[in-house]
Protein backbone atom coordinates (compact mmCIF):
# COMPACT_ATOMS: atom_id res chain seq x y z
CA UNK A 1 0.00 0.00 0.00
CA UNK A 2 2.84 2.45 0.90
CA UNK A 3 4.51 1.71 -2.18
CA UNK A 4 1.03 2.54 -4.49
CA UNK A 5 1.04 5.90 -1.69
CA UNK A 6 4.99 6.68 -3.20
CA UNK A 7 3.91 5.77 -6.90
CA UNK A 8 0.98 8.01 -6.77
CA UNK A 9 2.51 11.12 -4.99
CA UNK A 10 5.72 10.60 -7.71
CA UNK A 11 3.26 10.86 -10.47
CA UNK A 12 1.67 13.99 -9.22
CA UNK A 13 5.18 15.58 -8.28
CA UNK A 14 5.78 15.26 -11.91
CA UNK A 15 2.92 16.24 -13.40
CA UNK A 16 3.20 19.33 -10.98
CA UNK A 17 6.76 20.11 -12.28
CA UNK A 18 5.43 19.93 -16.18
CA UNK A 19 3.18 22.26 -15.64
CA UNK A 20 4.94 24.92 -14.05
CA UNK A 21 7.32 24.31 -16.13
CA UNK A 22 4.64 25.11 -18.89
CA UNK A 23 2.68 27.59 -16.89
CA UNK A 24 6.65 29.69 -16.83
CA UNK A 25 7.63 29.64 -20.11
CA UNK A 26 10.78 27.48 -19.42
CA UNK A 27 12.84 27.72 -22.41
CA UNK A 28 13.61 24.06 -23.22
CA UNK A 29 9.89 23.82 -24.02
CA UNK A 30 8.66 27.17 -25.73
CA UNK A 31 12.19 28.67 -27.04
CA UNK A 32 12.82 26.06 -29.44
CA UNK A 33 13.05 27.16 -32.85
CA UNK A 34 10.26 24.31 -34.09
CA UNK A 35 8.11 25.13 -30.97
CA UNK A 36 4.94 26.87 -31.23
CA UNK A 37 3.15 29.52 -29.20
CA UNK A 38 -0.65 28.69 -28.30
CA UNK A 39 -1.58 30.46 -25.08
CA UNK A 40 -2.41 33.33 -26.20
CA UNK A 41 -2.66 35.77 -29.24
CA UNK A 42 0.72 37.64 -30.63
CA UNK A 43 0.98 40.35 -33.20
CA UNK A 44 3.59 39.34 -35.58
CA UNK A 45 5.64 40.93 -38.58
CA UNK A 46 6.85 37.91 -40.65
CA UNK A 47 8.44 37.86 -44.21
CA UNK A 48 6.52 36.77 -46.62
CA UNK A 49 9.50 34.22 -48.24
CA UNK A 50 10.97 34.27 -44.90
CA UNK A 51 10.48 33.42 -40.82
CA UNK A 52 8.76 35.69 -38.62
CA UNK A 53 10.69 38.72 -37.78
CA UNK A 54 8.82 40.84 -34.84
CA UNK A 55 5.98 39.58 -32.33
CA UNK A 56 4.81 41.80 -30.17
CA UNK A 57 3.55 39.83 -27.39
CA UNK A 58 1.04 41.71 -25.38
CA UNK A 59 -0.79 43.75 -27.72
CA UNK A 60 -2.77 46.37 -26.51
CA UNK A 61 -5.58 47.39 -29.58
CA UNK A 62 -5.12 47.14 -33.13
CA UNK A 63 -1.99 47.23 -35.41
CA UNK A 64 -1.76 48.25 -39.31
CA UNK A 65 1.28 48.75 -41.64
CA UNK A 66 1.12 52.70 -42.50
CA UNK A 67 3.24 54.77 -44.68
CA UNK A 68 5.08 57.67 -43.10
CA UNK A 69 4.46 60.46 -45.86
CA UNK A 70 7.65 61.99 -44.82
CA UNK A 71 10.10 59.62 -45.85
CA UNK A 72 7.90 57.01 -47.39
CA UNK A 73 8.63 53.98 -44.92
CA UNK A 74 6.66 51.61 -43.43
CA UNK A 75 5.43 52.02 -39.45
CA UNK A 76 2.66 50.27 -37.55
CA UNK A 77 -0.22 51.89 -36.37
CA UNK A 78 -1.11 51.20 -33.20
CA UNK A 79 -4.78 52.14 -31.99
CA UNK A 80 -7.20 50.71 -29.12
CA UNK A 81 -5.82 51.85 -26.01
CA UNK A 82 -5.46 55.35 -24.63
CA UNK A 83 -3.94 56.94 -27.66
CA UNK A 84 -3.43 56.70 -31.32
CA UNK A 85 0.39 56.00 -31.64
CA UNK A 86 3.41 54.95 -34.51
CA UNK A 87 5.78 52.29 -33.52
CA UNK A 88 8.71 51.35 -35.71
CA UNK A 89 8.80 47.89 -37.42
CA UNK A 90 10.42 46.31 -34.32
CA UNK A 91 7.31 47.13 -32.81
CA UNK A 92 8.96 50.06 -30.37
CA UNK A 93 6.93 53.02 -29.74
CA UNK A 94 8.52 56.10 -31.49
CA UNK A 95 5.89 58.69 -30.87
CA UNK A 96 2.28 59.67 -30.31
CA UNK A 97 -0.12 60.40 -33.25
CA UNK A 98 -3.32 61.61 -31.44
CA UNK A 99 -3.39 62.07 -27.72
CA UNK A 100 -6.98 61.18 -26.52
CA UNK A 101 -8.24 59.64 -29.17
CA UNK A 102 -8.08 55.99 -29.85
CA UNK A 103 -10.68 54.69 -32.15
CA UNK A 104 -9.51 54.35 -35.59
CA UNK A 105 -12.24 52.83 -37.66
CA UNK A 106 -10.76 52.83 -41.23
CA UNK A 107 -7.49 53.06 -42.87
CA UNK A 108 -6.92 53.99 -46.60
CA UNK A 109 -5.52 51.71 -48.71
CA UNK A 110 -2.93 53.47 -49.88
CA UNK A 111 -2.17 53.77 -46.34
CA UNK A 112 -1.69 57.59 -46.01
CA UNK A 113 -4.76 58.34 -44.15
CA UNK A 114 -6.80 57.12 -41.09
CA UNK A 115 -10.30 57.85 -39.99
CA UNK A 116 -10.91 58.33 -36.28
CA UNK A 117 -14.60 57.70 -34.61
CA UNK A 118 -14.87 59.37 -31.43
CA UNK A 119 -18.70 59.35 -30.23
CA UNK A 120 -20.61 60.73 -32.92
CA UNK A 121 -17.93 62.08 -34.85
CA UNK A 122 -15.54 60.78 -37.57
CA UNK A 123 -12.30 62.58 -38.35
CA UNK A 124 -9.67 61.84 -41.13
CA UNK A 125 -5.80 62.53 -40.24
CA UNK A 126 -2.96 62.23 -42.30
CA UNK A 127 -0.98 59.03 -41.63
CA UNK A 128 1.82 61.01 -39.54
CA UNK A 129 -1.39 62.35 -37.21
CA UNK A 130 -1.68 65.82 -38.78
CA UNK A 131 -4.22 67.86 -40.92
CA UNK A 132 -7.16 66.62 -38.48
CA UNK A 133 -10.06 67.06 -40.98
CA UNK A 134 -13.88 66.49 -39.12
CA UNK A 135 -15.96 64.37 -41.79
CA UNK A 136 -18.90 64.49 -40.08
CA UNK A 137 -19.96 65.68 -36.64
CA UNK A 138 -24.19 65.62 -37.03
CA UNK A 139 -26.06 63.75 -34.00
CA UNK A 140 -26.26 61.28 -35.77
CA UNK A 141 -24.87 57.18 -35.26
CA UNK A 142 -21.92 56.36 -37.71
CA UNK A 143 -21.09 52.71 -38.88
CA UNK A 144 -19.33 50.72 -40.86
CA UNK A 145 -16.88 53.90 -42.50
CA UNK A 146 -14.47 52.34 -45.40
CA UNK A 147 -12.28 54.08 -47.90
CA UNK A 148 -12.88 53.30 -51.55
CA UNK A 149 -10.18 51.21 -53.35
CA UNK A 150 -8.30 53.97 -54.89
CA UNK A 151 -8.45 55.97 -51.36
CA UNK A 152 -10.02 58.74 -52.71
CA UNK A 153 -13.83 58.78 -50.68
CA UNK A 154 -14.96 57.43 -47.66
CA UNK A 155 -18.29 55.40 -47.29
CA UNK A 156 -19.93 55.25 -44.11
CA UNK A 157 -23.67 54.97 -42.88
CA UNK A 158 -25.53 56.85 -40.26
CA UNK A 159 -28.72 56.33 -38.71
CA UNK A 160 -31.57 58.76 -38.86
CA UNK A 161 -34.38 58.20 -35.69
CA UNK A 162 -37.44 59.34 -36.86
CA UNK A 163 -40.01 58.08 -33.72
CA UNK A 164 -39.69 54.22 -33.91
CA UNK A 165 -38.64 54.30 -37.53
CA UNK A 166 -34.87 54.21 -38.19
CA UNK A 167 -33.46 55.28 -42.17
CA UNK A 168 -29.94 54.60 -43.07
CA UNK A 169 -28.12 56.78 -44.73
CA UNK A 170 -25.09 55.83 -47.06
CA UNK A 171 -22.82 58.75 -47.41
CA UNK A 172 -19.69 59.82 -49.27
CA UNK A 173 -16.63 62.15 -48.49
CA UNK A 174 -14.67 63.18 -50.99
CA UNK A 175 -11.22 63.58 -49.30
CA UNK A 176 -9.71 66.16 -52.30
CA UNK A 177 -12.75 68.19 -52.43
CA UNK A 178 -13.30 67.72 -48.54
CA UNK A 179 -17.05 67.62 -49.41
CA UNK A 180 -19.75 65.05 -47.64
CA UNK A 181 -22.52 64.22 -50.18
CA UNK A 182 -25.98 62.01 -49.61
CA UNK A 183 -25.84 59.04 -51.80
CA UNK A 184 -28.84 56.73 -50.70
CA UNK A 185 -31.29 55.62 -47.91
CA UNK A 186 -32.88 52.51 -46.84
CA UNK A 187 -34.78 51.90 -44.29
CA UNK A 188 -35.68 48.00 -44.71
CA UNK A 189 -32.63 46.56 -42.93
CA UNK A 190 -31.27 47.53 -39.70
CA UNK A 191 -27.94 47.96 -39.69
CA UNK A 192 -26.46 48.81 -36.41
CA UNK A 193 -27.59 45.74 -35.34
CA UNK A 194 -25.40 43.30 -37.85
CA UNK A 195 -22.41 42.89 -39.44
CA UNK A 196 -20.96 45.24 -42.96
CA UNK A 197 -18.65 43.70 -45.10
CA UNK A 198 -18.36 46.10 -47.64
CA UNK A 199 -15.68 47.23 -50.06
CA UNK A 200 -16.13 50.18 -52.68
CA UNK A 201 -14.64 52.37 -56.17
CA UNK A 202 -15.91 55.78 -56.72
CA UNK A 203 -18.90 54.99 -58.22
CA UNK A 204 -20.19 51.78 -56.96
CA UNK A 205 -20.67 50.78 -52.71
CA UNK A 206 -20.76 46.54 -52.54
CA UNK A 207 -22.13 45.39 -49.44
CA UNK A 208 -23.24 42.51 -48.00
CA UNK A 209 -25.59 41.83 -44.80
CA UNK A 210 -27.87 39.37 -44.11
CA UNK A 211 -26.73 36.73 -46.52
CA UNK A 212 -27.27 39.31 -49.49
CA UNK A 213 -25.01 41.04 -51.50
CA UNK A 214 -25.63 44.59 -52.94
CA UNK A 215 -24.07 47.42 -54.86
CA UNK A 216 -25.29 50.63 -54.82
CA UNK A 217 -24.92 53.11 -57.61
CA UNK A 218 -23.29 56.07 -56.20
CA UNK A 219 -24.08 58.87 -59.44
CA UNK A 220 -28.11 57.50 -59.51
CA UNK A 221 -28.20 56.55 -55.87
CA UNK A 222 -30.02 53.53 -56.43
CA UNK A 223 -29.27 50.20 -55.04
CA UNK A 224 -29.01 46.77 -57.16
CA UNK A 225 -29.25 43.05 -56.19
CA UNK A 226 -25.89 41.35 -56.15
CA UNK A 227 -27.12 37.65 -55.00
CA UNK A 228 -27.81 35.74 -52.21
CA UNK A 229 -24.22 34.88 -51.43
CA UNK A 230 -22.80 35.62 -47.61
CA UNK A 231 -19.75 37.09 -47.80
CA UNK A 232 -17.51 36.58 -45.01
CA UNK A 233 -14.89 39.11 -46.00
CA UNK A 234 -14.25 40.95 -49.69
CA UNK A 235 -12.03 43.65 -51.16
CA UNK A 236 -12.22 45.50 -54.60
CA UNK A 237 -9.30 45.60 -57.35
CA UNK A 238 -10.32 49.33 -58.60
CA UNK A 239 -7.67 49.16 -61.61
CA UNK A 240 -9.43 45.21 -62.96
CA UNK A 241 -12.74 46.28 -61.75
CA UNK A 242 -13.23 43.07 -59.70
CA UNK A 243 -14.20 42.06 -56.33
CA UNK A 244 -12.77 39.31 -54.23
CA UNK A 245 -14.79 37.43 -51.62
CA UNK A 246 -14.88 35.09 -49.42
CA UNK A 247 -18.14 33.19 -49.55
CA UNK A 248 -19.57 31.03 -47.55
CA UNK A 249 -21.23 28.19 -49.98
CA UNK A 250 -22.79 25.48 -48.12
CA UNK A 251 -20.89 25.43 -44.94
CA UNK A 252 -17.32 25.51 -47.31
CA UNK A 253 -15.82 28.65 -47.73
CA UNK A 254 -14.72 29.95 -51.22
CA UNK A 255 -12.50 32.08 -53.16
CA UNK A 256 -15.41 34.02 -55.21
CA UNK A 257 -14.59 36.83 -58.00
CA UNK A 258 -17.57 39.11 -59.09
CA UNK A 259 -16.19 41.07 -62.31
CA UNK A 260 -18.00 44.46 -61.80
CA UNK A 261 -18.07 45.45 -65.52
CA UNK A 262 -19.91 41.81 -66.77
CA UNK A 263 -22.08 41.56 -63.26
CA UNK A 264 -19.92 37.90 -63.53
CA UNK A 265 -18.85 35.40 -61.11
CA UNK A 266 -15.76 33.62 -60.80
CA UNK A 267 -15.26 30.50 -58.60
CA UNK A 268 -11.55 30.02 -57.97
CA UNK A 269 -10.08 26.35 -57.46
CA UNK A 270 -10.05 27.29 -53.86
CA UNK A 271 -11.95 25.81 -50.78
CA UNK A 272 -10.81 25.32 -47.22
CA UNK A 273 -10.27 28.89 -46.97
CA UNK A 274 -11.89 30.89 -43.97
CA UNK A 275 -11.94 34.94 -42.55
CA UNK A 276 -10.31 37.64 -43.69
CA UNK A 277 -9.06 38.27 -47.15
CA UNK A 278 -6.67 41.05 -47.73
CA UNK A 279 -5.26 42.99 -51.24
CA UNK A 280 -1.76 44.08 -51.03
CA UNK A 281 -0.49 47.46 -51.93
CA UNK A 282 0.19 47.24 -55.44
CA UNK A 283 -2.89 45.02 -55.77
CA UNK A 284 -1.29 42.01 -57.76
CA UNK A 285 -1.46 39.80 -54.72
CA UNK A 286 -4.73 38.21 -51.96
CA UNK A 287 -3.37 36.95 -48.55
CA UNK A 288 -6.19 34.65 -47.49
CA UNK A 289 -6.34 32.67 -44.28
CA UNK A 290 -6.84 29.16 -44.72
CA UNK A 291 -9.42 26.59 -42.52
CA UNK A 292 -6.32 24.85 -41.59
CA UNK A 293 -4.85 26.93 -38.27
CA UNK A 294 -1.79 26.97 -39.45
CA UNK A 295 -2.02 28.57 -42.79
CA UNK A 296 -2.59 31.10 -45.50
CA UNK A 297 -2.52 31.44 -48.76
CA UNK A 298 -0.79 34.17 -50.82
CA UNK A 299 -2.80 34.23 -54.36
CA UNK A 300 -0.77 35.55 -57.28
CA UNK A 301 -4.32 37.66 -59.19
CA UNK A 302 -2.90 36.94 -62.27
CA UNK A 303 -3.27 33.51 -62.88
CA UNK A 304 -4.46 32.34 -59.26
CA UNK A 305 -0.76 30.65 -58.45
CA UNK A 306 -0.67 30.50 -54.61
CA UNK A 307 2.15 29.92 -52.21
CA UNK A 308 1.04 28.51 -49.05
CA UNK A 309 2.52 30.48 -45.62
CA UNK A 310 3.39 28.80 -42.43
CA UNK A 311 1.75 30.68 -40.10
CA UNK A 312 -1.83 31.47 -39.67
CA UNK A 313 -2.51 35.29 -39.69
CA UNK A 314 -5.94 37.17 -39.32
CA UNK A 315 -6.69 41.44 -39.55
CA UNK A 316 -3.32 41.28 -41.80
CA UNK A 317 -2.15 44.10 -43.59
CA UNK A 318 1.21 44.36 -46.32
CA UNK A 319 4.20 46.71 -45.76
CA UNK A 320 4.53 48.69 -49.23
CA UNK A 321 7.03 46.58 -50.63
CA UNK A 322 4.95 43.80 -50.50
CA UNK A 323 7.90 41.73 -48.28
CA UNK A 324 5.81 41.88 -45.21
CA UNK A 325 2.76 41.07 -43.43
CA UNK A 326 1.70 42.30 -40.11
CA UNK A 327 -0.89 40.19 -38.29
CA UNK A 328 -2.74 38.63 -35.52
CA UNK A 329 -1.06 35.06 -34.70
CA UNK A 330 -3.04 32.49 -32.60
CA UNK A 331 -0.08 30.35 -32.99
CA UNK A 332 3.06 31.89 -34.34
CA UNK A 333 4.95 29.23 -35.51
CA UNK A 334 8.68 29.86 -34.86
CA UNK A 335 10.82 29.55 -38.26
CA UNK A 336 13.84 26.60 -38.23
């Protein structure tokens, strides 16, 4: 009996060691260079033919690669927590963009401006934090604001209460002409209450809510019928006049290509693909995430070539040069 007593309390001993071991980061288990974080979430810079180069490994808010207009270089935006701030591509904090505000809501895609929500209000900076421009600062709720492709106009909604009865307004600012113009109102869905993907050029708004898809015509201000697809993520090519979704299709997720000028659809040869699709800077390129956790796919446009990428990232975003991603990692693998 004594011995089963030793056995027993040897077992636990060791099982207690393990996981403190675990619980402590010891560095014969974690620090390995084929080792894998999984505790918790990281914010990573990794190359895209190479091994991750930064994590930043309590994030604090939301990271995007920017473009310092000064000298042209990368930085990461940093917004979510007290302030709106730049940190270099070590993922150091170099300097404060906008004290007291935090919100950024949408970034251009030509990553030289931000817009800022702060209650009611939306404001567009420059991407070094200066030339603080207010959009729109009527009573009125904002949602869903997103720059069109060639970063030229902002689209965003806001919400008229009339009694019980709620319109939605889809609005345009024209950033050159720093002019906010009424483009078209429904009043059929409401919108604060689900999920926008949207995506947009300067004369046509895609959306998609409710397992519908919709464009609206921005010089008529009418609104057509797209199908009945659910898009779980998209982004528009404004120079080939496509969008590229990812649609949910009977519980698989696909690559799905609407060309805007033919009102055509395009199923790529790609399944097993799930969240967030992202265009790079010079648009020749689609980082998707894959179903598989530890994955994504980097999809050449031009003849749908992909290269698959160790590493599963999600919210992504490419530095300039198209050598980098920046990215949420729910398990960063570590590079041999």
């Amino acid at each position: 009996m004594s011995i089963i007593i030793r056995k027993n309390f040897t077992f636990r001993l060791l099982v207690s060691i393990i996981m403190i071991m675990l619980l402590s980061g010891c560095a014969s288990l974690f620090d390995d260079d084929d080792t894998f974080y999984n505790h918790k979430d990281f914010v990573a810079i990794r190359s895209i033919n190479g091994p991750v180069e930064t994590y930043i490994e309590e994030p604090d808010g939301e990271y995007t690669f920017m473009i310092d207009p000064t000298t042209g270089e990368d930085y990461i935006l940093n917004s979510g927590g007290s302030e709106i701030k730049a940190l270099n591509l070590q993922g150091e904090y170099y300097r404060t963009l906008v004290p007291d505000m935090y919100n950024v809501v949408a970034t251009s895609p030509n990553r030289l401006h931000f817009v800022v929500q702060e209650l009611s209000t939306l404001y567009l900076f420059n991407s070094d934090g200066s030339g603080m421009i207010t959009i729109d600062d009527t009573d009125f709720t904002k949602n869903n604001a997103c720059f069109s492709a060639d970063s030229n106009y902002i689209f965003y909604w806001r919400r008229i209460i009339e009694g019980i009865y709620n319109t939605y307004e889809l609005m345009r600012y024209d950033i050159e002409a720093q002019e906010t113009e009424y483009i078209y109102a429904n009043d059929d869905i409401d919108y604060t209450n689900q999920d926008i993907n949207a995506c947009a050029i300067d004369n046509k708004y895609f959306y998609s809510i409710s397992s519908n898809f919709y464009y609206v015509y921005v010089e008529t201000g009418t609104r057509g019928y797209v199908s009945s697809k659910q898009i779980i993520d998209m982004t528009v090519n404004w120079e080939l006049m496509k969008v590229y979704a990812i649609e949910n299709y009977g519980s698989q997720y696909h690559l799905t290509v609407y060309d805007i000028t033919n009102r055509e659809f395009e199923m790529q040869p790609f399944s097993g693909l799930y969240g967030s699709i992202t265009l790079n800077y010079d648009q020749t390129k689609l980082l998707v995430q894959s179903a598989n956790d530890n994955e994504n796919y980097l999809i050449n446009i031009a003849d749908f070539s992909d290269v698959t990428i160790k590493g599963k990232v999600s919210n992504a975003s490419f530095s300039a040069d198209g050598t980098r991603i920046l990215g949420i990692v729910s398990r960063a693998m570590k590079d041999d």
